[in-house]
Each structure stands twice: as structure tokens, then as C-alpha cells.
C-alpha atoms as a PDB file:
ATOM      1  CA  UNK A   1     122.600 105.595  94.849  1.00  0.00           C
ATOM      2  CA  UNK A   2     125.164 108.407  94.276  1.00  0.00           C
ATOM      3  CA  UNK A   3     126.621 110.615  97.094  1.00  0.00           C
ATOM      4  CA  UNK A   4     124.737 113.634  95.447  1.00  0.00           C
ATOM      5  CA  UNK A   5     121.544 111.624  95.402  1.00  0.00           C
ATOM      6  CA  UNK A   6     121.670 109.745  98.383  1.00  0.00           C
ATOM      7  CA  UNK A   7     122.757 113.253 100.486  1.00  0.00           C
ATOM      8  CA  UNK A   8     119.022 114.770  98.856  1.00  0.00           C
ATOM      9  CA  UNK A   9     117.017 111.722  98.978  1.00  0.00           C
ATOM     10  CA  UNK A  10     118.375 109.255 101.798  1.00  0.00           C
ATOM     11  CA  UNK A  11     116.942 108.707 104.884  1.00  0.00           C
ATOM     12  CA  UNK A  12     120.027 106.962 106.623  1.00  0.00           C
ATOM     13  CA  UNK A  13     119.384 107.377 110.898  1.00  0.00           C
ATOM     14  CA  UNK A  14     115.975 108.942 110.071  1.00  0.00           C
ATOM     15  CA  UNK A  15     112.559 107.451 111.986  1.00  0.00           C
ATOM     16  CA  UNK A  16     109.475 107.794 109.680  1.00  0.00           C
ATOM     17  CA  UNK A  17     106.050 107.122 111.314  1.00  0.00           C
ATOM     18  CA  UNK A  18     103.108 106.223 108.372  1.00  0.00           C
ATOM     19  CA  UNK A  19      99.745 105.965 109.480  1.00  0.00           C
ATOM     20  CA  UNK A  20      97.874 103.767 107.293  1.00  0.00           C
ATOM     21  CA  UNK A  21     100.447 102.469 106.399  1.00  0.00           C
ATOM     22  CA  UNK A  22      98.648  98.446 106.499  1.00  0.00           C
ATOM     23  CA  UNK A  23      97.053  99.654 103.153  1.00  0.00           C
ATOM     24  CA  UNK A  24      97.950  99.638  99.940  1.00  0.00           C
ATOM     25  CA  UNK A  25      99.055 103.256  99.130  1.00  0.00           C
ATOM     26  CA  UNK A  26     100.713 103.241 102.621  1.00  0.00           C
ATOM     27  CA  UNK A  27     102.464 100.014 102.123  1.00  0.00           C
ATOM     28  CA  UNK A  28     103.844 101.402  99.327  1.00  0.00           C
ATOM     29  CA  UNK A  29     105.339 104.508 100.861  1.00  0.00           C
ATOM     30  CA  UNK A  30     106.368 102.479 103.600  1.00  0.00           C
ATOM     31  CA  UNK A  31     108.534 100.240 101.283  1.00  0.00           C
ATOM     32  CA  UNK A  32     109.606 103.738  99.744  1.00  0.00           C
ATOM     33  CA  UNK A  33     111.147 105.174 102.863  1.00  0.00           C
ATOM     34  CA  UNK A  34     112.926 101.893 104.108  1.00  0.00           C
ATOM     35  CA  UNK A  35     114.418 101.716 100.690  1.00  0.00           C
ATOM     36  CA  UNK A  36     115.693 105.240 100.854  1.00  0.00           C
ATOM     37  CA  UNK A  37     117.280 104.168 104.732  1.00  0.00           C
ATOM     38  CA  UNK A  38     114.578 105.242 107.299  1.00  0.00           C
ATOM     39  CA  UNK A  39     113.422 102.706 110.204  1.00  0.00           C
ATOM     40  CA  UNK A  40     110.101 103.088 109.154  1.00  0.00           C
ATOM     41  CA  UNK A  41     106.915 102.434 111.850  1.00  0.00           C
ATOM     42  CA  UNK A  42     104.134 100.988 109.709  1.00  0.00           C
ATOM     43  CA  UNK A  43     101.271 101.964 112.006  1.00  0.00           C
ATOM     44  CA  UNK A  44      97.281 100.533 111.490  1.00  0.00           C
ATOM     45  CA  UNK A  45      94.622  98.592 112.816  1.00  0.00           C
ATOM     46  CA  UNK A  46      95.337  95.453 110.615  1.00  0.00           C
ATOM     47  CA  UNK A  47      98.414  93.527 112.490  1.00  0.00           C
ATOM     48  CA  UNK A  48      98.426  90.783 109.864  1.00  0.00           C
ATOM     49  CA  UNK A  49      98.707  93.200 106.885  1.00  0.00           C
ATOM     50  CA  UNK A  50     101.188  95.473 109.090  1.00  0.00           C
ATOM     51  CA  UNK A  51     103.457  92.498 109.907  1.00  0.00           C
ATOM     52  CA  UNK A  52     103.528  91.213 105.828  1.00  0.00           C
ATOM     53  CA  UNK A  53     104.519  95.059 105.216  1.00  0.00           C
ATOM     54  CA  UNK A  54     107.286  94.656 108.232  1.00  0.00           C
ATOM     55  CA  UNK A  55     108.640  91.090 106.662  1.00  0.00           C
ATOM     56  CA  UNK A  56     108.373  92.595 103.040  1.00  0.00           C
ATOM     57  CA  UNK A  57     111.037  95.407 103.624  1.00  0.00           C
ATOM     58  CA  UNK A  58     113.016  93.265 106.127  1.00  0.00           C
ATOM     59  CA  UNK A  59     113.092  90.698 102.863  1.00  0.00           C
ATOM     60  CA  UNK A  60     114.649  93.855 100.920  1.00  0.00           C
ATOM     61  CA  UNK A  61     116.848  94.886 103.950  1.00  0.00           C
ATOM     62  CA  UNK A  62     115.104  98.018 105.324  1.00  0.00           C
ATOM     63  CA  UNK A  63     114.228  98.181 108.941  1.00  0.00           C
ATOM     64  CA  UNK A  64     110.777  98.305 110.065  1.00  0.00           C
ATOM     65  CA  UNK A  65     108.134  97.692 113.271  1.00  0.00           C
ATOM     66  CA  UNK A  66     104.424  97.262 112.909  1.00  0.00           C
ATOM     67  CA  UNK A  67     103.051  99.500 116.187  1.00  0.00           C
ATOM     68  CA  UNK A  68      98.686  99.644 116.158  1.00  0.00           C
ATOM     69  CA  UNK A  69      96.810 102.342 116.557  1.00  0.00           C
ATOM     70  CA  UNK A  70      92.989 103.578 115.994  1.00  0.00           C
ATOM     71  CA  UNK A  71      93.483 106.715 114.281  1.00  0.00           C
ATOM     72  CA  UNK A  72      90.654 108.419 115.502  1.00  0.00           C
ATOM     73  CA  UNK A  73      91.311 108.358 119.131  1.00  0.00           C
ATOM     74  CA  UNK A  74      93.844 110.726 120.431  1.00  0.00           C
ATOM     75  CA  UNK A  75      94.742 108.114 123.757  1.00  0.00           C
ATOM     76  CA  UNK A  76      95.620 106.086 120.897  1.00  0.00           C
ATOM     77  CA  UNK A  77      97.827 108.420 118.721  1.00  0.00           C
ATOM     78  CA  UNK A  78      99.031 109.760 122.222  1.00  0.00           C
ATOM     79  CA  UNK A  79     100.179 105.833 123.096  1.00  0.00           C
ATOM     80  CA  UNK A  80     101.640 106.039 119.275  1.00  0.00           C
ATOM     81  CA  UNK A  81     104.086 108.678 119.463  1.00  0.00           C
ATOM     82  CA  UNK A  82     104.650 107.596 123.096  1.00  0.00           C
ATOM     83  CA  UNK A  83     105.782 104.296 121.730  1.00  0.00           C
ATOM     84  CA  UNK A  84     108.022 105.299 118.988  1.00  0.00           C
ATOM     85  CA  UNK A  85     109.917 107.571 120.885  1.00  0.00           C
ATOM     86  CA  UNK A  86     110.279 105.097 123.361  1.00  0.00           C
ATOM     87  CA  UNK A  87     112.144 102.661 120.853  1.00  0.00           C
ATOM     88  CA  UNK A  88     113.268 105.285 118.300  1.00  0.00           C
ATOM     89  CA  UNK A  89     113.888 108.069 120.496  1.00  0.00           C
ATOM     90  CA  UNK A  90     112.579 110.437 117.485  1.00  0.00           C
ATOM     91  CA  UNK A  91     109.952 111.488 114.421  1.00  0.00           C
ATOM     92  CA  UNK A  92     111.773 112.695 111.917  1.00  0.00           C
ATOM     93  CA  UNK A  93     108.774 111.737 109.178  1.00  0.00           C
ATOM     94  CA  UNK A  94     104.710 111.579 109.328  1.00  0.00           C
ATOM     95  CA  UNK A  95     102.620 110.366 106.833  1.00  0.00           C
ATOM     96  CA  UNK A  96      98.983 110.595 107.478  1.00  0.00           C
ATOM     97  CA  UNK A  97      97.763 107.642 105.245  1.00  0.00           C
ATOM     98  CA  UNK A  98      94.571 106.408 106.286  1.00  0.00           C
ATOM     99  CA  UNK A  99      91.626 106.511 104.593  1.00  0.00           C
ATOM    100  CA  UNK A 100      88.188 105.332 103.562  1.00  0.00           C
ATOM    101  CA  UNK A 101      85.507 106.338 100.685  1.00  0.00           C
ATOM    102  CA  UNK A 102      81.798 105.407 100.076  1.00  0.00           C
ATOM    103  CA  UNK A 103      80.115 105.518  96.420  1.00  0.00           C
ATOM    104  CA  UNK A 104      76.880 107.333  96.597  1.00  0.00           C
ATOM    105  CA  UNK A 105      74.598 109.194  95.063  1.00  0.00           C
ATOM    106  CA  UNK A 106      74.322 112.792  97.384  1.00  0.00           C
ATOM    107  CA  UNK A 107      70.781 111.999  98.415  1.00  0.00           C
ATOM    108  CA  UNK A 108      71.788 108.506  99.262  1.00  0.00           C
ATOM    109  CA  UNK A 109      74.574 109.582 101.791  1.00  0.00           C
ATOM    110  CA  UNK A 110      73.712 108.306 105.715  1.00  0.00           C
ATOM    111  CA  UNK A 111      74.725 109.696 108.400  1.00  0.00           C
ATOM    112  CA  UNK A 112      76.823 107.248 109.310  1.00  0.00           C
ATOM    113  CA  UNK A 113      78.832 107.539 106.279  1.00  0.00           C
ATOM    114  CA  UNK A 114      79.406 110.962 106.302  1.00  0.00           C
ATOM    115  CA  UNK A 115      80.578 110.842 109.700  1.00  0.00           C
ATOM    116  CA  UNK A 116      82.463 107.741 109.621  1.00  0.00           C
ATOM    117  CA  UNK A 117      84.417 109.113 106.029  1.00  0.00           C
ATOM    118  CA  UNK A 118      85.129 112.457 108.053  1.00  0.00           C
ATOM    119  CA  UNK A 119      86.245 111.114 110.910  1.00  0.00           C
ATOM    120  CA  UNK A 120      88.617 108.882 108.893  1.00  0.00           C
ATOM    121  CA  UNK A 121      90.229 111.049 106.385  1.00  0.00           C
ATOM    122  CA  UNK A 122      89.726 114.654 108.268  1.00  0.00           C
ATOM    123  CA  UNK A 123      90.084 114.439 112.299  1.00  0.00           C
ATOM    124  CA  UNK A 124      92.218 111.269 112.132  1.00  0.00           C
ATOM    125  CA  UNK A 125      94.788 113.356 109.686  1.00  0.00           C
ATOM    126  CA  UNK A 126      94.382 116.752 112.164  1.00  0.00           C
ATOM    127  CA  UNK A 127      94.650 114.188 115.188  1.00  0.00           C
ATOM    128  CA  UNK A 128      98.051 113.198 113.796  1.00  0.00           C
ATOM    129  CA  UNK A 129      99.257 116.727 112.709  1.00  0.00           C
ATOM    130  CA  UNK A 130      98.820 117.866 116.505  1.00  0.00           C
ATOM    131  CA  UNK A 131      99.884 115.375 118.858  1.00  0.00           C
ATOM    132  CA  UNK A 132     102.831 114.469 116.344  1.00  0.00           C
ATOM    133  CA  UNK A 133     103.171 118.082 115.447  1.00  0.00           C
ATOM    134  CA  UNK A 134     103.484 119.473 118.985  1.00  0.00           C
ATOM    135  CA  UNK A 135     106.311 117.250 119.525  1.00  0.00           C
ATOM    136  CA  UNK A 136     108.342 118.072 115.921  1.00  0.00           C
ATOM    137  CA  UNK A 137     107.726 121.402 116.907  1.00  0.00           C
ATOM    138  CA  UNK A 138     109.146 121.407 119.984  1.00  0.00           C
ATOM    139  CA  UNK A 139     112.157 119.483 118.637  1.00  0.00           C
ATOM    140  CA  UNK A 140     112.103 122.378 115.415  1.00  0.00           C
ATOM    141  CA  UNK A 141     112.471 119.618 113.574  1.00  0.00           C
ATOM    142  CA  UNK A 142     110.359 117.038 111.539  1.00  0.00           C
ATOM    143  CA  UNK A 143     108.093 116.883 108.548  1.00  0.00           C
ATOM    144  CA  UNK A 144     104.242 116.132 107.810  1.00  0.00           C
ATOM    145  CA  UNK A 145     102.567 114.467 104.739  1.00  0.00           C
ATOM    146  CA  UNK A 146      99.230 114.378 104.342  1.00  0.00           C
ATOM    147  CA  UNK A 147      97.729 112.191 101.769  1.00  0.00           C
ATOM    148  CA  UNK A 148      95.000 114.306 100.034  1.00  0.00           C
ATOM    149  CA  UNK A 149      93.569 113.788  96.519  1.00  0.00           C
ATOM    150  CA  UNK A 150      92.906 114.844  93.074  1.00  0.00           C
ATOM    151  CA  UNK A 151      89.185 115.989  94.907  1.00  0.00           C
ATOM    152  CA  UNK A 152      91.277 118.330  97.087  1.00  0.00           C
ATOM    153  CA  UNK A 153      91.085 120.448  93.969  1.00  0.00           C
ATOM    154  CA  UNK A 154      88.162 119.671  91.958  1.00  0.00           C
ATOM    155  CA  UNK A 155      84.474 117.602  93.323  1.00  0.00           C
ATOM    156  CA  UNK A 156      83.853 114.158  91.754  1.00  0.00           C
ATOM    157  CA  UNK A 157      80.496 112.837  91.446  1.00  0.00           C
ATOM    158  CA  UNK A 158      79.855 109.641  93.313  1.00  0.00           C
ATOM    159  CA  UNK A 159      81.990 110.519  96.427  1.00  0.00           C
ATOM    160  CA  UNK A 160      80.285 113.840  97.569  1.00  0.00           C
ATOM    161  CA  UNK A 161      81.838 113.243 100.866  1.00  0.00           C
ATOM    162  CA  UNK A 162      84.883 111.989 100.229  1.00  0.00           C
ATOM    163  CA  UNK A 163      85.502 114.764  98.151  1.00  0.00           C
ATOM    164  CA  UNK A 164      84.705 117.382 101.106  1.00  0.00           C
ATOM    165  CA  UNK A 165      87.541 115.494 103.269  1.00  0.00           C
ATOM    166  CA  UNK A 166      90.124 115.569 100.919  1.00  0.00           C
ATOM    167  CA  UNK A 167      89.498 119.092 100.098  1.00  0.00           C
ATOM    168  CA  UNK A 168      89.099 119.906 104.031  1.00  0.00           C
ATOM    169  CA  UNK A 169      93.065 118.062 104.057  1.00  0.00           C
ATOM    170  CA  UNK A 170      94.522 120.925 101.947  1.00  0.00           C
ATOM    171  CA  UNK A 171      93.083 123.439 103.581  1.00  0.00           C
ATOM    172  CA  UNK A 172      94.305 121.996 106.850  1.00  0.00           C
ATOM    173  CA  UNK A 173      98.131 121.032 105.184  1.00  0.00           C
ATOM    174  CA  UNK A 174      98.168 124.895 104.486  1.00  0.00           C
ATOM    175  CA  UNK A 175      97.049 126.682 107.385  1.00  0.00           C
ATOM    176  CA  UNK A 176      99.264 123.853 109.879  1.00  0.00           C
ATOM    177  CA  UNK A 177     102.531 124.625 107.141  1.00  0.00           C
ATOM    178  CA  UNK A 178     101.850 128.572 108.039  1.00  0.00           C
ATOM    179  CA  UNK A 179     101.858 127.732 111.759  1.00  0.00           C
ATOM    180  CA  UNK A 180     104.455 125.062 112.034  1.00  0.00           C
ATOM    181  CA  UNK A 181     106.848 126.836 109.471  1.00  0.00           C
ATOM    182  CA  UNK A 182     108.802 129.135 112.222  1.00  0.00           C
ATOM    183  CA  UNK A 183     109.429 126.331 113.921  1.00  0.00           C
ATOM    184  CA  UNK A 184     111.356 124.655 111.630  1.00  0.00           C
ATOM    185  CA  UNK A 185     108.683 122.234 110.871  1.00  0.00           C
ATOM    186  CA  UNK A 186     107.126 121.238 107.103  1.00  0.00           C
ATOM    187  CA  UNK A 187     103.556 120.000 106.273  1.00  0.00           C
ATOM    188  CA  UNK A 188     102.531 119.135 102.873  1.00  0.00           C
ATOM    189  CA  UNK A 189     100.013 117.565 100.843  1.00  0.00           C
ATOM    190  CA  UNK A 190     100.340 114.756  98.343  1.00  0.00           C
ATOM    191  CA  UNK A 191      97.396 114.064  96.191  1.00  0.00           C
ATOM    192  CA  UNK A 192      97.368 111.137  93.937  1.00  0.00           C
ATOM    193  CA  UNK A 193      95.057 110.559  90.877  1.00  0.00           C
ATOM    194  CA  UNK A 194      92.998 107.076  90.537  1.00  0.00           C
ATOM    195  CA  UNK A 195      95.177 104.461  91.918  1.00  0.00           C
ATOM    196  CA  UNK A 196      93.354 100.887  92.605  1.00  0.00           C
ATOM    197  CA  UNK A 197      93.147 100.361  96.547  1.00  0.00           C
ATOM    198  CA  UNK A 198      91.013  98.276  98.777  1.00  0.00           C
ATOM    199  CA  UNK A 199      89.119 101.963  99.260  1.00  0.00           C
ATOM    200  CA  UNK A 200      87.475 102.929  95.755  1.00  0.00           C
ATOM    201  CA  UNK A 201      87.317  99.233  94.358  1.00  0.00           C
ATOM    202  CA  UNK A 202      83.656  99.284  94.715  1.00  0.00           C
ATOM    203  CA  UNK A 203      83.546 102.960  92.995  1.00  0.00           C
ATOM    204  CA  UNK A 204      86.550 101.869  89.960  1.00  0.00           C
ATOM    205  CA  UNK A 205      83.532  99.874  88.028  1.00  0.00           C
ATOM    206  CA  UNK A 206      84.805  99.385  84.169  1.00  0.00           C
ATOM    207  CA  UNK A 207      82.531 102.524  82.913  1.00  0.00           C
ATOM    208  CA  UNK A 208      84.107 104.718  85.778  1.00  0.00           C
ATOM    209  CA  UNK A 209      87.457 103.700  84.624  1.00  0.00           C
ATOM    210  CA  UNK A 210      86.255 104.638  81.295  1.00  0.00           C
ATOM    211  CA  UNK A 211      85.686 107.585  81.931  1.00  0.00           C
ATOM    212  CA  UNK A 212      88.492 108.589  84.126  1.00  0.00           C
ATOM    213  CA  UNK A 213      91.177 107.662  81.328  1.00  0.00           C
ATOM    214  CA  UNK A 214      89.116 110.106  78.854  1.00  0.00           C
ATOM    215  CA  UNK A 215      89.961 112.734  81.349  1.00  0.00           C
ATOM    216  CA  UNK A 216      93.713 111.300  82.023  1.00  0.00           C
ATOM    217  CA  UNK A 217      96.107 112.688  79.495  1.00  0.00           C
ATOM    218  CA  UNK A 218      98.413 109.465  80.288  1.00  0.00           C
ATOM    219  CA  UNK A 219      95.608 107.121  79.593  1.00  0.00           C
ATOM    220  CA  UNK A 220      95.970 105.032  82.593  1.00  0.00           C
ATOM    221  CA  UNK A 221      95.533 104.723  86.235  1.00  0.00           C
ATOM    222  CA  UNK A 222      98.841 104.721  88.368  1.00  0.00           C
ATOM    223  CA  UNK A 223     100.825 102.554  89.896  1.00  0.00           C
ATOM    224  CA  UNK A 224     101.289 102.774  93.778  1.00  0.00           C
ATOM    225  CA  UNK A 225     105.163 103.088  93.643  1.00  0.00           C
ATOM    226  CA  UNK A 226     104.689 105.675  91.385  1.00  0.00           C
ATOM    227  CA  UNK A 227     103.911 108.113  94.002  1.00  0.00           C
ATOM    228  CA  UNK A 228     106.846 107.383  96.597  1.00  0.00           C
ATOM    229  CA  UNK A 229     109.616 109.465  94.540  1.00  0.00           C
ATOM    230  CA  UNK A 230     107.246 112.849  94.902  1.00  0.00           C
ATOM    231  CA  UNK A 231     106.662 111.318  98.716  1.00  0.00           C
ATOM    232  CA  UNK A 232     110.423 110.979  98.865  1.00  0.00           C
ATOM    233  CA  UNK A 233     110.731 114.752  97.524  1.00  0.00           C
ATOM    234  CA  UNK A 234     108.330 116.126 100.231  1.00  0.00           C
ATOM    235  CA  UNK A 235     109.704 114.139 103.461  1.00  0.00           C
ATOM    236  CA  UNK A 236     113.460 114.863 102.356  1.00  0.00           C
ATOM    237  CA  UNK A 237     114.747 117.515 105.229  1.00  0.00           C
ATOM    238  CA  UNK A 238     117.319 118.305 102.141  1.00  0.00           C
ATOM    239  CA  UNK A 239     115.867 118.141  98.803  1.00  0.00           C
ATOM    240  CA  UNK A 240     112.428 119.215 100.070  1.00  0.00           C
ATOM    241  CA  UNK A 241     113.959 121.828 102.814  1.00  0.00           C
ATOM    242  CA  UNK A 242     111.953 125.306 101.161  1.00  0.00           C
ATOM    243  CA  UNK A 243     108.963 122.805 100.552  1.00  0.00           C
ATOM    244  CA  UNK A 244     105.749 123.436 102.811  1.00  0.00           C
ATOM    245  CA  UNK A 245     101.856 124.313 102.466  1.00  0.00           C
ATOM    246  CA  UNK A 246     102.110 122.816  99.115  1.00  0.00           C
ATOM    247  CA  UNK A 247     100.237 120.341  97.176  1.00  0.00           C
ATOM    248  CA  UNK A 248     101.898 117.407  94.715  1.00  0.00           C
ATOM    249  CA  UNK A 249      99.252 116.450  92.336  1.00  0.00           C
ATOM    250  CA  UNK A 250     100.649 113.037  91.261  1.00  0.00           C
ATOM    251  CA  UNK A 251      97.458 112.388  88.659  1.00  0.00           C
ATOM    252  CA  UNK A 252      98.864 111.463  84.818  1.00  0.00           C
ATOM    253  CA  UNK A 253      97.552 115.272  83.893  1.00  0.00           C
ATOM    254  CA  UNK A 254      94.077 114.464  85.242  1.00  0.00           C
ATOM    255  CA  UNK A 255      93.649 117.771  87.148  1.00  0.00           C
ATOM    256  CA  UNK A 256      95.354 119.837  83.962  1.00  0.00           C
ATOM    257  CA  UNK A 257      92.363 118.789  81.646  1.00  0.00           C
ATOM    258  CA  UNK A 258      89.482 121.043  81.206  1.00  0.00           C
ATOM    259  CA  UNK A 259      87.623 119.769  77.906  1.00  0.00           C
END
């Protein structure tokens, strides 16, 4: 990498905390960071998965630690930071990561669902944003990612609920990026297009994907490093430094097509 590169888009002595990070989106921007120089904390409930993420980037020389953490309890977040600053000593990066989805017709939607896809994607992201947020803030320092979606901006059939979350994300990336901002602190919002993931295999059937490349200008679905440079763009305290309240639509054009 080039001085004038690496001095935008390095992460050299930075600490970069991904929740979700066990999955496959996460992993991905996990393996992103540590190749741009953070010590990256690749924090979820899966230890095996965690671990192969820490031994894959150790196997590319990047430095990374596996911590747990159930991301909808806030003892647990709490003990999260708590840990990392104990062996880091600092957050310079979040990335709020996890995520799950549930194909269903609207009438078919249970309670449970519902509630277990909002808790997941909507107070495990706002969790995140305030315990970790309260400390960047205090430091006037730091930056927040949010992982939203291309249903942040427009409903999909099929995921009624899913949809809601993502689009509940945005609004809560913008209003946090208004509050944080004074205090030196970013938050925004990076929404990828149809990428396959252990969370929408069940919904990606072959006439789904059908239909999805008809509305995809690039004709595909993407590829999960595909989203780590705009990642790298958004966490970068330099090349991302007037950067905040926004949303990244990383999609292949999906959101630009009308008819």
C-alpha cells in the first residue's frame, strides 16, 4: 500500500470491535480491517466459527481475539467493552454486524419471529451504539457502523419484518450521527444488496434469485469482500473524517432501478 493510501485507509495501532463478526458478512469485514492493520475483536456467540475467523487472519498476518457476547443483553455488551479495553485499552472501530431474517408471508409472521428478528437486528445494534457509544464519546473519539440493508430504503416482500429492522437501523444511524457528531464521534450505515449468508439462504430460492438479478443492473449477487473497501471508507478516522448519518448502498444498482 502507498504512503498516500495507507495514511487514508490504514488502520496501523487502531482496535476495531465487530459484532457479528462469527458470520459471514462479519467475517469478511473482520478480515478487511486486519488487512488494513487494526487488532480486530471478532465478537459472537459461535466460538468455533470466531476462533477459524481469529486463525484465518493470523494465517494472513493480522492480529485478532475472538471475545463472546449475546448481543441482546446489555450485562453482556457491558462485559464486552469491559473486556476489550481491558486488553486493548481502546475502541477506535464498531461494527454492529449481527443479524437474522425469516421468509414469510405477512399473515404468517409469529410472534416470536417478529420479536426475535427485532431484537436481533434493532435493540442489539442500539444496545451497541450506547454502551460503546458512551464510551467513544467520552474519549471524542471513535466510529460506528451499522450494517443496514437495501430494505432500509425500499420494503421487500417475503421479509415484512426484516425489512422494518433494517429500515428502523437508518433511522437510528441518523438520529445517533446528529447526537454523537459534537463529540467527535461518527455513525454510519452500510447497506449491502443480496449477498448469500447463512441468514437469507432459505429466502435466496432459484426464482427469488431470478428475480432479484432482473432488478440488479450488474446482473449478479455480490461478493462478501466486495463490501469491506466502502466499510474501510466509513471506519477510516481520515478518509471518512466529514462522513456521518449517511448511508452506503453497496447493491450492483439494485436500489437505482425503478422499471
Amino acid at each position: 500500500m502507498s504512503d498516500f493510501l495507507q495514511k487514508l485507509f490504514g488502520f496501523d495501532g487502531r482496535v476495531a470491535v465487530v459484532i457479528g463478526g462469527t458470520g459471514v458478512l462479519g467475517g469478511e469485514l473482520c478480515s478487511g480491517l486486519a488487512s488494513a492493520g487494526a487488532t480486530v475483536v471478532v465478537a459472537g456467540r459461535n466460538e468455533e466459527r470466531g476462533q477459524e475467523r481469529v486463525a484465518k487472519i493470523a494465517a494472513g498476518c493480522g492480529k485478532a481475539a475472538f471475545a463472546s457476547v449475546d448481543t441482546v443483553s446489555r450485562e453482556s455488551v457491558r462485559a464486552l467493552l469491559a473486556t476489550v479495553l481491558a486488553e486493548h485499552g481502546k475502541v477506535d472501530a464498531l461494527v454492529n454486524c449481527a443479524g437474522v431474517n425469516s421468509p414469510a408471508p405477512y399473515f404468517d409472521i409469529t410472534d416470536e419471529d417478529f420479536d426475535r428478528i427485532l431484537k436481533t437486528n434493532l435493540f442489539a445494534t442500539h444496545l451497541a451504539c450506547q454502551i460503546f457509544g458512551k464510551h467513544m464519546v467520552e474519549a471524542r473519539s471513535g466510529a460506528i457502523l451499522n450494517i443496514g440493508s437495501v430494505t432500509s430504503y425500499r420494503p421487500l416482500s417475503r421479509v415484512f419484518t426484516y425489512s422494518a429492522s433494517k429500515a428502523a437501523v437508518l433511522s437510528l444511524t441518523q438520529n445517533i450521527a446528529r447526537e454523537f457528531a459534537p463529540h467527535g464521534v461518527r455513525v454510519n450505515c452500510l447497506c449491502p444488496g443480496f449477498f448469500p449468508a447463512e441468514q437469507n439462504r432459505k429466502i435466496l430460492d432459484p426464482s427469488r434469485v431470478e428475480a432479484i438479478l432482473r432488478h440488479t443492473p450488474m446482473g449478479r449477487l455480490g461478493d462478501a469482500p466486495e463490501l469491506v473497501g466502502a466499510a474501510l471508507l466509513l471506519l477510516s478516522p481520515v478518509a471518512g473524517s466529514f462522513i456521518t448519518g449517511e448511508a452506503v448502498y453497496v447493491d450492483g444498482g439494485f436500489t437505482a432501478m425503478t422499471i
